[in-house]
C-alpha atoms as a PDB file:
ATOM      1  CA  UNK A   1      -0.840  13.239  31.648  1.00  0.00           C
ATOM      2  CA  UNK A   2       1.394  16.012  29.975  1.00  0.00           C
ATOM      3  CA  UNK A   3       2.227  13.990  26.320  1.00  0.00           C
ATOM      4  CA  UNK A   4       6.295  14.335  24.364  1.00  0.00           C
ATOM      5  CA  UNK A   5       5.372  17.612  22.745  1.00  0.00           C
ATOM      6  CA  UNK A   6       4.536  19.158  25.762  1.00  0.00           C
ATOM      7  CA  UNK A   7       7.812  18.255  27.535  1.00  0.00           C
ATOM      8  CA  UNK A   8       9.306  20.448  24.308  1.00  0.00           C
ATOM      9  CA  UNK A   9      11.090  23.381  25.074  1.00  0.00           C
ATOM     10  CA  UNK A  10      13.657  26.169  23.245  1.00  0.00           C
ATOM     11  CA  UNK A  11      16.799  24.639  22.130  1.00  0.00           C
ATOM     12  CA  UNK A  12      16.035  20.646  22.182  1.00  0.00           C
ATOM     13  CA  UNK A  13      16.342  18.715  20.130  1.00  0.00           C
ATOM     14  CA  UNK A  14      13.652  16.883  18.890  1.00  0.00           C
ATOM     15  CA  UNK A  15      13.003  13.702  16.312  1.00  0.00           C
ATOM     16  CA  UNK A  16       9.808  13.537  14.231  1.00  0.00           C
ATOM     17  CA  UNK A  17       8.576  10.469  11.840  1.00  0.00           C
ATOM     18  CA  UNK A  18       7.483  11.781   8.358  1.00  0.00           C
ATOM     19  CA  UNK A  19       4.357  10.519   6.622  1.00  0.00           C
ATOM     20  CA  UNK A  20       6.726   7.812   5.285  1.00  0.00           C
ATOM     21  CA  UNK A  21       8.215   6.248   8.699  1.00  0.00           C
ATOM     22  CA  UNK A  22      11.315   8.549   8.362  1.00  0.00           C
ATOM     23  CA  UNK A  23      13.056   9.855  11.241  1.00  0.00           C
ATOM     24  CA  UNK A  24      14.234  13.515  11.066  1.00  0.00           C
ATOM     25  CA  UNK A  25      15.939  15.070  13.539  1.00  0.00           C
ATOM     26  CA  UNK A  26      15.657  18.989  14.638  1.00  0.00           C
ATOM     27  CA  UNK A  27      16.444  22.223  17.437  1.00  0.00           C
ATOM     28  CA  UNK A  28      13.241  23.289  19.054  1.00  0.00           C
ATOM     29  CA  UNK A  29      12.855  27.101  17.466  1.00  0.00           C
ATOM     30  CA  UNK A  30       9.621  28.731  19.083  1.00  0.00           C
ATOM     31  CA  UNK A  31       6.252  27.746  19.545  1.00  0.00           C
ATOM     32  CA  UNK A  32       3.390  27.217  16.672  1.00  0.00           C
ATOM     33  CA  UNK A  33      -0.112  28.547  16.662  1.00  0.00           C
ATOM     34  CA  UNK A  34      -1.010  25.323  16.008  1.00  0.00           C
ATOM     35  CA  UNK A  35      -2.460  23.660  19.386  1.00  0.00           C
ATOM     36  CA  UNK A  36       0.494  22.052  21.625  1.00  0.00           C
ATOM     37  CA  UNK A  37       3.059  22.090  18.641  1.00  0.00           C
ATOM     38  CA  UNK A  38       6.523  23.904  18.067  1.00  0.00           C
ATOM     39  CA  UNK A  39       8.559  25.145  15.378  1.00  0.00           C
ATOM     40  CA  UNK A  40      11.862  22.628  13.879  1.00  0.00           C
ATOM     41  CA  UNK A  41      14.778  23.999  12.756  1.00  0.00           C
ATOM     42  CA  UNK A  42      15.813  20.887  10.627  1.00  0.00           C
ATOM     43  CA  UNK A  43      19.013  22.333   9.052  1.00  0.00           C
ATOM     44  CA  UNK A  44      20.240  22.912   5.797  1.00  0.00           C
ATOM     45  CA  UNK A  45      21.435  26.133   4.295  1.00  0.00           C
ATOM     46  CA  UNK A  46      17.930  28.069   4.838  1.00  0.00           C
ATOM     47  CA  UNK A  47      17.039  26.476   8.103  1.00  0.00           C
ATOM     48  CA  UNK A  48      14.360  24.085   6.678  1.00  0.00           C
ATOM     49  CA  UNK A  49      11.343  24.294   9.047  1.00  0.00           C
ATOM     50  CA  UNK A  50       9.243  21.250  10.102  1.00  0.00           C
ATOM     51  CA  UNK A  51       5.947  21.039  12.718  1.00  0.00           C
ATOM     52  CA  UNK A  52       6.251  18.946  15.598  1.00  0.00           C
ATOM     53  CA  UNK A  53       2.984  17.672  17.123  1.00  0.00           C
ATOM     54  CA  UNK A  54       1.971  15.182  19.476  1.00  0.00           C
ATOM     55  CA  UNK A  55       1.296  12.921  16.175  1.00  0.00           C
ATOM     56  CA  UNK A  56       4.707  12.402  14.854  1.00  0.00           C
ATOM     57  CA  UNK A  57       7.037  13.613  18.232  1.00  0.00           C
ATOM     58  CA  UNK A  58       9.225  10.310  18.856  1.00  0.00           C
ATOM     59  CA  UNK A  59      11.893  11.801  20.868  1.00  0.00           C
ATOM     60  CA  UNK A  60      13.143  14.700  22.872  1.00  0.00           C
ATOM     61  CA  UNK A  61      17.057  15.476  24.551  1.00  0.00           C
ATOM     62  CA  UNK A  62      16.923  18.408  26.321  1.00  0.00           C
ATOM     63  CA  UNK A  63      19.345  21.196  25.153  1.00  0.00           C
ATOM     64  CA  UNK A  64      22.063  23.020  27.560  1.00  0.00           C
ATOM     65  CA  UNK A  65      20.105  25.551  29.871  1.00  0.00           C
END
């Protein structure tokens, strides 16, 4: 059964729940080294980064390929 992270790929975007039950929402940037996890660009003038796992991963829409 492949699980929402692993349907992740560059350029979707994807909405994680925080510690606190808040939804953030984010553009797939490149894989982790973290086991079956990418990279979030969540935005903001640095490109805040966030970790999306299999733990907090509530949604995916698939970018334009």
């Amino acid at each position: 059964m492949e699980t929402l992270a692993g349907t992740i790929q560059h350029g979707d975007r994807v909405t994680i729940v925080d510690q606190f039950g808040k939804r953030h929402t984010g553009r797939a940037v490149m894989r982790s080294s973290y086991p079956n996890a990418w990279v979030l660009n969540m935005g903001g003038r640095h490109g805040t980064p966030a970790l999306a796992s299999d733990e907090n991963v509530v949604a995916v829409r698939k970018g334009r390929r």
